[in-house]
C-alpha atoms as a PDB file:
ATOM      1  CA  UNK A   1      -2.768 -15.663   8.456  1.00  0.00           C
ATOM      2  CA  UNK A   2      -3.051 -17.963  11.311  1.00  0.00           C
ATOM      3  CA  UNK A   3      -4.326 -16.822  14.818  1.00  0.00           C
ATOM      4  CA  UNK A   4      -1.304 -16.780  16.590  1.00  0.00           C
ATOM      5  CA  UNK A   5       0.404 -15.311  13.820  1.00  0.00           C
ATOM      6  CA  UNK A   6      -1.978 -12.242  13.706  1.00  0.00           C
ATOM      7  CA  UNK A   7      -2.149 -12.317  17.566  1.00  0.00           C
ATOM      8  CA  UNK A   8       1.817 -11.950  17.772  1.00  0.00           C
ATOM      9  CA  UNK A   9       1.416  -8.886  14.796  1.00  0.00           C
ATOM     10  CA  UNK A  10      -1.329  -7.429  17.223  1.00  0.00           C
ATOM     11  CA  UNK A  11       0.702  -7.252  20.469  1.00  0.00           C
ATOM     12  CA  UNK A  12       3.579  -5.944  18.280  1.00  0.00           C
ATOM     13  CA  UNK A  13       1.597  -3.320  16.940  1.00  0.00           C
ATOM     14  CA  UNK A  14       0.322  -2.145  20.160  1.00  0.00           C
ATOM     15  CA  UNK A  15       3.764  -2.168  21.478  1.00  0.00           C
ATOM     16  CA  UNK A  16       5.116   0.084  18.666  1.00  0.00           C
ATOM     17  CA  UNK A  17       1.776   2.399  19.458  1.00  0.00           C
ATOM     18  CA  UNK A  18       3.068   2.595  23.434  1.00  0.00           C
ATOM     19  CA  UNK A  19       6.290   3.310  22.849  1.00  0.00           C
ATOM     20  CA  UNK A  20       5.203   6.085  20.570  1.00  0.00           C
ATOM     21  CA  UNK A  21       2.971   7.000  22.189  1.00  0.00           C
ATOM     22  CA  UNK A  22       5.879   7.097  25.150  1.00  0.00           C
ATOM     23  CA  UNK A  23       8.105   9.441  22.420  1.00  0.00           C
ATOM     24  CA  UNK A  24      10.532   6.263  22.843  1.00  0.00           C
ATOM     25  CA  UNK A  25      11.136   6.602  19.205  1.00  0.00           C
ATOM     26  CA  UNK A  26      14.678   4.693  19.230  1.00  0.00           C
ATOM     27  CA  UNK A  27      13.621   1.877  20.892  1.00  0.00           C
ATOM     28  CA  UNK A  28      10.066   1.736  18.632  1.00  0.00           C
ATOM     29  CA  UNK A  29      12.178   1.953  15.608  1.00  0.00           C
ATOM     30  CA  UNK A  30      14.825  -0.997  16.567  1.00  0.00           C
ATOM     31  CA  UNK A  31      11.376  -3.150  17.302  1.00  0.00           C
ATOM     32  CA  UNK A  32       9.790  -2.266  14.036  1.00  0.00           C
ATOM     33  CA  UNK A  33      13.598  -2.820  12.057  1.00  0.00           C
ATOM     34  CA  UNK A  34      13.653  -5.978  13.816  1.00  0.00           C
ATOM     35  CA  UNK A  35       9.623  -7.193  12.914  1.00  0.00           C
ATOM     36  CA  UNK A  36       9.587  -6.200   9.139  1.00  0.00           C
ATOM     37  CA  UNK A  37      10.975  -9.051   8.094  1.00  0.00           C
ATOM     38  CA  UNK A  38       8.824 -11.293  10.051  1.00  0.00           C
ATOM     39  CA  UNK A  39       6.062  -9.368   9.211  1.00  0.00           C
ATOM     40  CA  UNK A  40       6.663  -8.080   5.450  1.00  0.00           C
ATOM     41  CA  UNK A  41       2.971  -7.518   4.315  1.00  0.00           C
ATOM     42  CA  UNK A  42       1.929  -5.365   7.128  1.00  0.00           C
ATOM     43  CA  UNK A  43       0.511  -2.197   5.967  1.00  0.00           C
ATOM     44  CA  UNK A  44      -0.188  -1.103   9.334  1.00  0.00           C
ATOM     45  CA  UNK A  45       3.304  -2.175  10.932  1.00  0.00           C
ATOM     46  CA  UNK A  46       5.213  -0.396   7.840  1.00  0.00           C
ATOM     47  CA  UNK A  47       2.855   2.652   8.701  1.00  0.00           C
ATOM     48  CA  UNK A  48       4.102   2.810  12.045  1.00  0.00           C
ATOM     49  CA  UNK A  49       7.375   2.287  11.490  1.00  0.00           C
ATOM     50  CA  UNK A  50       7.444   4.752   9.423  1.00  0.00           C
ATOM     51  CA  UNK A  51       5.888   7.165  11.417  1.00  0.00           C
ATOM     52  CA  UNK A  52       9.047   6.163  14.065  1.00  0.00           C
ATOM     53  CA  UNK A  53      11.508   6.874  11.364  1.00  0.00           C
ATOM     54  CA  UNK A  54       9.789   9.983  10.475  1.00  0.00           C
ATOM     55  CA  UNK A  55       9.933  11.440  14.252  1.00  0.00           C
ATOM     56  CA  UNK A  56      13.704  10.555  14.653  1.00  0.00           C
ATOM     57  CA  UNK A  57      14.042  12.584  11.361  1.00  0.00           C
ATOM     58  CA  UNK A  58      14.613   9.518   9.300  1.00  0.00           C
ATOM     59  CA  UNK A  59      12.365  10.692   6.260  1.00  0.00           C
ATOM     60  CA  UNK A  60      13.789   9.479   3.077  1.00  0.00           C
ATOM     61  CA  UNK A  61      14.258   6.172   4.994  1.00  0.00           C
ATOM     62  CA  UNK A  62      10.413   6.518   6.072  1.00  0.00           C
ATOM     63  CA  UNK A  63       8.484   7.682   2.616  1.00  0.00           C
ATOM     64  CA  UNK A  64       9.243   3.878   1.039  1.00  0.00           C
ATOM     65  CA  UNK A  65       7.702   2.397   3.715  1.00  0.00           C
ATOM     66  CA  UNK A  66       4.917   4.124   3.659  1.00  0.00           C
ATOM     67  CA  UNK A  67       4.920   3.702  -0.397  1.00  0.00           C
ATOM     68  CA  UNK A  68       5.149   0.197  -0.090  1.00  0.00           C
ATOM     69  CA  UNK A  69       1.985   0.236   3.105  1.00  0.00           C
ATOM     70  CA  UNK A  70       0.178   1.931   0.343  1.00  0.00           C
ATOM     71  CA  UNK A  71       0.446  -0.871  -2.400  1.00  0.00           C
ATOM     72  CA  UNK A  72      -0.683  -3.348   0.589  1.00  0.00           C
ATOM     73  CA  UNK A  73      -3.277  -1.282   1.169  1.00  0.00           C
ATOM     74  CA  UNK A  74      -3.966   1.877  -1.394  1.00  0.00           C
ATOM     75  CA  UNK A  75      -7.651   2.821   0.259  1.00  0.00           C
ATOM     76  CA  UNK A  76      -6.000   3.085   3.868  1.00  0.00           C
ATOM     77  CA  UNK A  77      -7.053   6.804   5.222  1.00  0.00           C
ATOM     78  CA  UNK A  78      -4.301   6.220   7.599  1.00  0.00           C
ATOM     79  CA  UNK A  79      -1.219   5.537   4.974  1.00  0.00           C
ATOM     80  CA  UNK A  80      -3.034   7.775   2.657  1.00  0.00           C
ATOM     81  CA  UNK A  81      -2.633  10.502   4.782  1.00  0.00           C
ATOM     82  CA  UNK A  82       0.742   9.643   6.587  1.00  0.00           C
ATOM     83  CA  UNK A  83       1.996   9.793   2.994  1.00  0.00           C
ATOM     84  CA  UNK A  84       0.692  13.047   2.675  1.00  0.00           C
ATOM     85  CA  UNK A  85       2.211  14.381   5.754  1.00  0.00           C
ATOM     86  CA  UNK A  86       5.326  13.167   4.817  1.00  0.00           C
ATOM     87  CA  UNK A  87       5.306  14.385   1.304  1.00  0.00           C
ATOM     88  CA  UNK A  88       4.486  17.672   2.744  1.00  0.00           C
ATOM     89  CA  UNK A  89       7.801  17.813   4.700  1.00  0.00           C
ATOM     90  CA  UNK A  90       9.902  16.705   2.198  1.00  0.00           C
ATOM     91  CA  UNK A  91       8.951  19.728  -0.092  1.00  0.00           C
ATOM     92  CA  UNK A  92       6.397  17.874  -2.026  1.00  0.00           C
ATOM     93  CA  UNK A  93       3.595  19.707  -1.040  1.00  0.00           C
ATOM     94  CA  UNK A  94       1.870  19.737  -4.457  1.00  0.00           C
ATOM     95  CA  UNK A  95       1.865  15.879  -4.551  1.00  0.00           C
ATOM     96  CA  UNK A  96       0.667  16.074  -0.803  1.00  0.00           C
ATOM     97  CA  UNK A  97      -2.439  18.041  -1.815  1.00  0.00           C
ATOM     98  CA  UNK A  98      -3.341  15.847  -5.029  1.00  0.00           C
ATOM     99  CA  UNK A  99      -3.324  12.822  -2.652  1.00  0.00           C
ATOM    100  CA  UNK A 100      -5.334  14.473  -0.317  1.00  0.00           C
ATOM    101  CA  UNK A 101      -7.659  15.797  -2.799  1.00  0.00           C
ATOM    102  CA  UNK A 102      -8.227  12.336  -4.040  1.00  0.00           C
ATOM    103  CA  UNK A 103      -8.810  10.987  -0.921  1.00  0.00           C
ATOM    104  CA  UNK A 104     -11.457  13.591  -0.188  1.00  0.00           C
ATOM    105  CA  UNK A 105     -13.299  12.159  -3.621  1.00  0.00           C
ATOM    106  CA  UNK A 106     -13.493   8.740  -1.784  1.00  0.00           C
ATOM    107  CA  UNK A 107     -14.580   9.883   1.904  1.00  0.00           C
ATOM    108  CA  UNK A 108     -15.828  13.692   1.237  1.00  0.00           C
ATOM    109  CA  UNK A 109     -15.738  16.087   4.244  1.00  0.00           C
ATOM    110  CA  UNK A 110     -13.089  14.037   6.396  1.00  0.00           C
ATOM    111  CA  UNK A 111     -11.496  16.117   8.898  1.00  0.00           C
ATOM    112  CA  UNK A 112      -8.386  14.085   9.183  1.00  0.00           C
ATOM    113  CA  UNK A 113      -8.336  14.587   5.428  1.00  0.00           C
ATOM    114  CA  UNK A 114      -8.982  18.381   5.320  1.00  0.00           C
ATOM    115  CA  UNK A 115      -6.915  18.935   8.102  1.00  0.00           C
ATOM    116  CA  UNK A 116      -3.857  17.166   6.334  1.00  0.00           C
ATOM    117  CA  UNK A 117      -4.981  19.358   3.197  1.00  0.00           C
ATOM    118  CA  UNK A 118      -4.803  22.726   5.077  1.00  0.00           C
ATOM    119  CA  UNK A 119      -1.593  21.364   5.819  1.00  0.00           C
ATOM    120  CA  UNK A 120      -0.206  20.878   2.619  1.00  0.00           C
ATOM    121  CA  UNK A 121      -2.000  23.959   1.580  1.00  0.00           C
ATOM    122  CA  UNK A 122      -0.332  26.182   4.253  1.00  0.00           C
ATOM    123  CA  UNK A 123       3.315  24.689   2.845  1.00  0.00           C
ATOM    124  CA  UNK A 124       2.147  25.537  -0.572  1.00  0.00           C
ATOM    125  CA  UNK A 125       1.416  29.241   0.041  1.00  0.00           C
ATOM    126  CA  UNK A 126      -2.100  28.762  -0.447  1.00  0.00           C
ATOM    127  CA  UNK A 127      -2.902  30.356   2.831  1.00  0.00           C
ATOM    128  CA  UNK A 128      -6.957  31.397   1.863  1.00  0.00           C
ATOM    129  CA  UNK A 129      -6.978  27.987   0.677  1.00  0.00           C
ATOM    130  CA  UNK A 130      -5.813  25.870   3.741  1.00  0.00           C
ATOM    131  CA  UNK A 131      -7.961  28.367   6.062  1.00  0.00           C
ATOM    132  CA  UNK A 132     -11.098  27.018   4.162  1.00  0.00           C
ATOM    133  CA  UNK A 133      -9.619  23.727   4.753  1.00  0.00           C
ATOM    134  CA  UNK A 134      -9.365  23.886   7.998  1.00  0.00           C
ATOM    135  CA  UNK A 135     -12.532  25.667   8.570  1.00  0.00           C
ATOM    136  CA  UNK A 136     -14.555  22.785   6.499  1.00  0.00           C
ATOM    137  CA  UNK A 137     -12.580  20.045   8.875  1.00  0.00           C
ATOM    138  CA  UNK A 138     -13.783  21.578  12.205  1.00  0.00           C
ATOM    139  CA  UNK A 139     -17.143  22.733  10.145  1.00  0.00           C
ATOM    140  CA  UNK A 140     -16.623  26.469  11.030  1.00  0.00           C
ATOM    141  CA  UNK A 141     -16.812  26.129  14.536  1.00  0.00           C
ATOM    142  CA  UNK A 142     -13.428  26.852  16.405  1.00  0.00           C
ATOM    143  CA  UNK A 143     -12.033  23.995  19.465  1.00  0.00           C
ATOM    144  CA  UNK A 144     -13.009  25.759  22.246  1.00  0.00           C
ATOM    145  CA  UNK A 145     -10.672  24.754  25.717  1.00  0.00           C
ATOM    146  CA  UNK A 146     -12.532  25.397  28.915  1.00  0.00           C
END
């Protein structure tokens, strides 16, 4: 990938990340329709974009993305556990955890990780589960606001 190649992917993917960061989820989503095909082996833009799809309630459209992000790039934490998010709320919980488990085996003790776990855990029914989850991502100690 050339420089200005990669520096036109950058600004694109920090534009996607301001608009959703904005909640201007229509707008993100016509920007990341419109730079897939320009862009086609960007794990990281079909992440996002999928993310976009998922928050205008776009999931089955969204999962293939992020299936496709993950043959690009099957170690990313981020698409690992996007994918596991997404999994989760389409009723797939069981897959969610598996994927989550196995990420755990590569970075053990992650709290991004656990905390998507707990998730999947929680949708699952495994309530005792999840809380041990949870409590091993923020290592017992509660988030205290002051």
């Amino acid at each position: 990938m050339n420089d200005l190649f990669s520096s036109e992917l950058d600004d694109l993917l920090a534009r996607l990340t301001t608009l959703l960061e904005a909640n201007n989820f229509t707008v993100a989503a016509e920007l990341g329709a419109d730079a897939l095909p320009r862009f086609p082996k960007s794990a990281e833009l079909l992440r996002i974009h999928a993310i976009t799809l998922h928050q205008l309630d776009r999931l089955k459209e969204a999962l293939p993305l992020l299936y496709r992000a993950e043959k690009l790039n099957p170690d990313g934490l981020e698409i690992q556990c996007n994918l596991a998010t997404l999994e989760t709320a389409s009723g797939r919980a069981d897959e969610a955890i598996e994927r989550m488990r196995a990420s755990l085996r590569l970075v053990p003790g992650h709290p991004v990780i656990l905390l998507t776990l707990g998730n999947a855990l929680m949708a699952a029914g495994r309530y005792s589960q999840a809380r041990d989850s949870y409590a091993m991502a923020t290592q017992g100690r509660p988030c205290m606001i002051l």
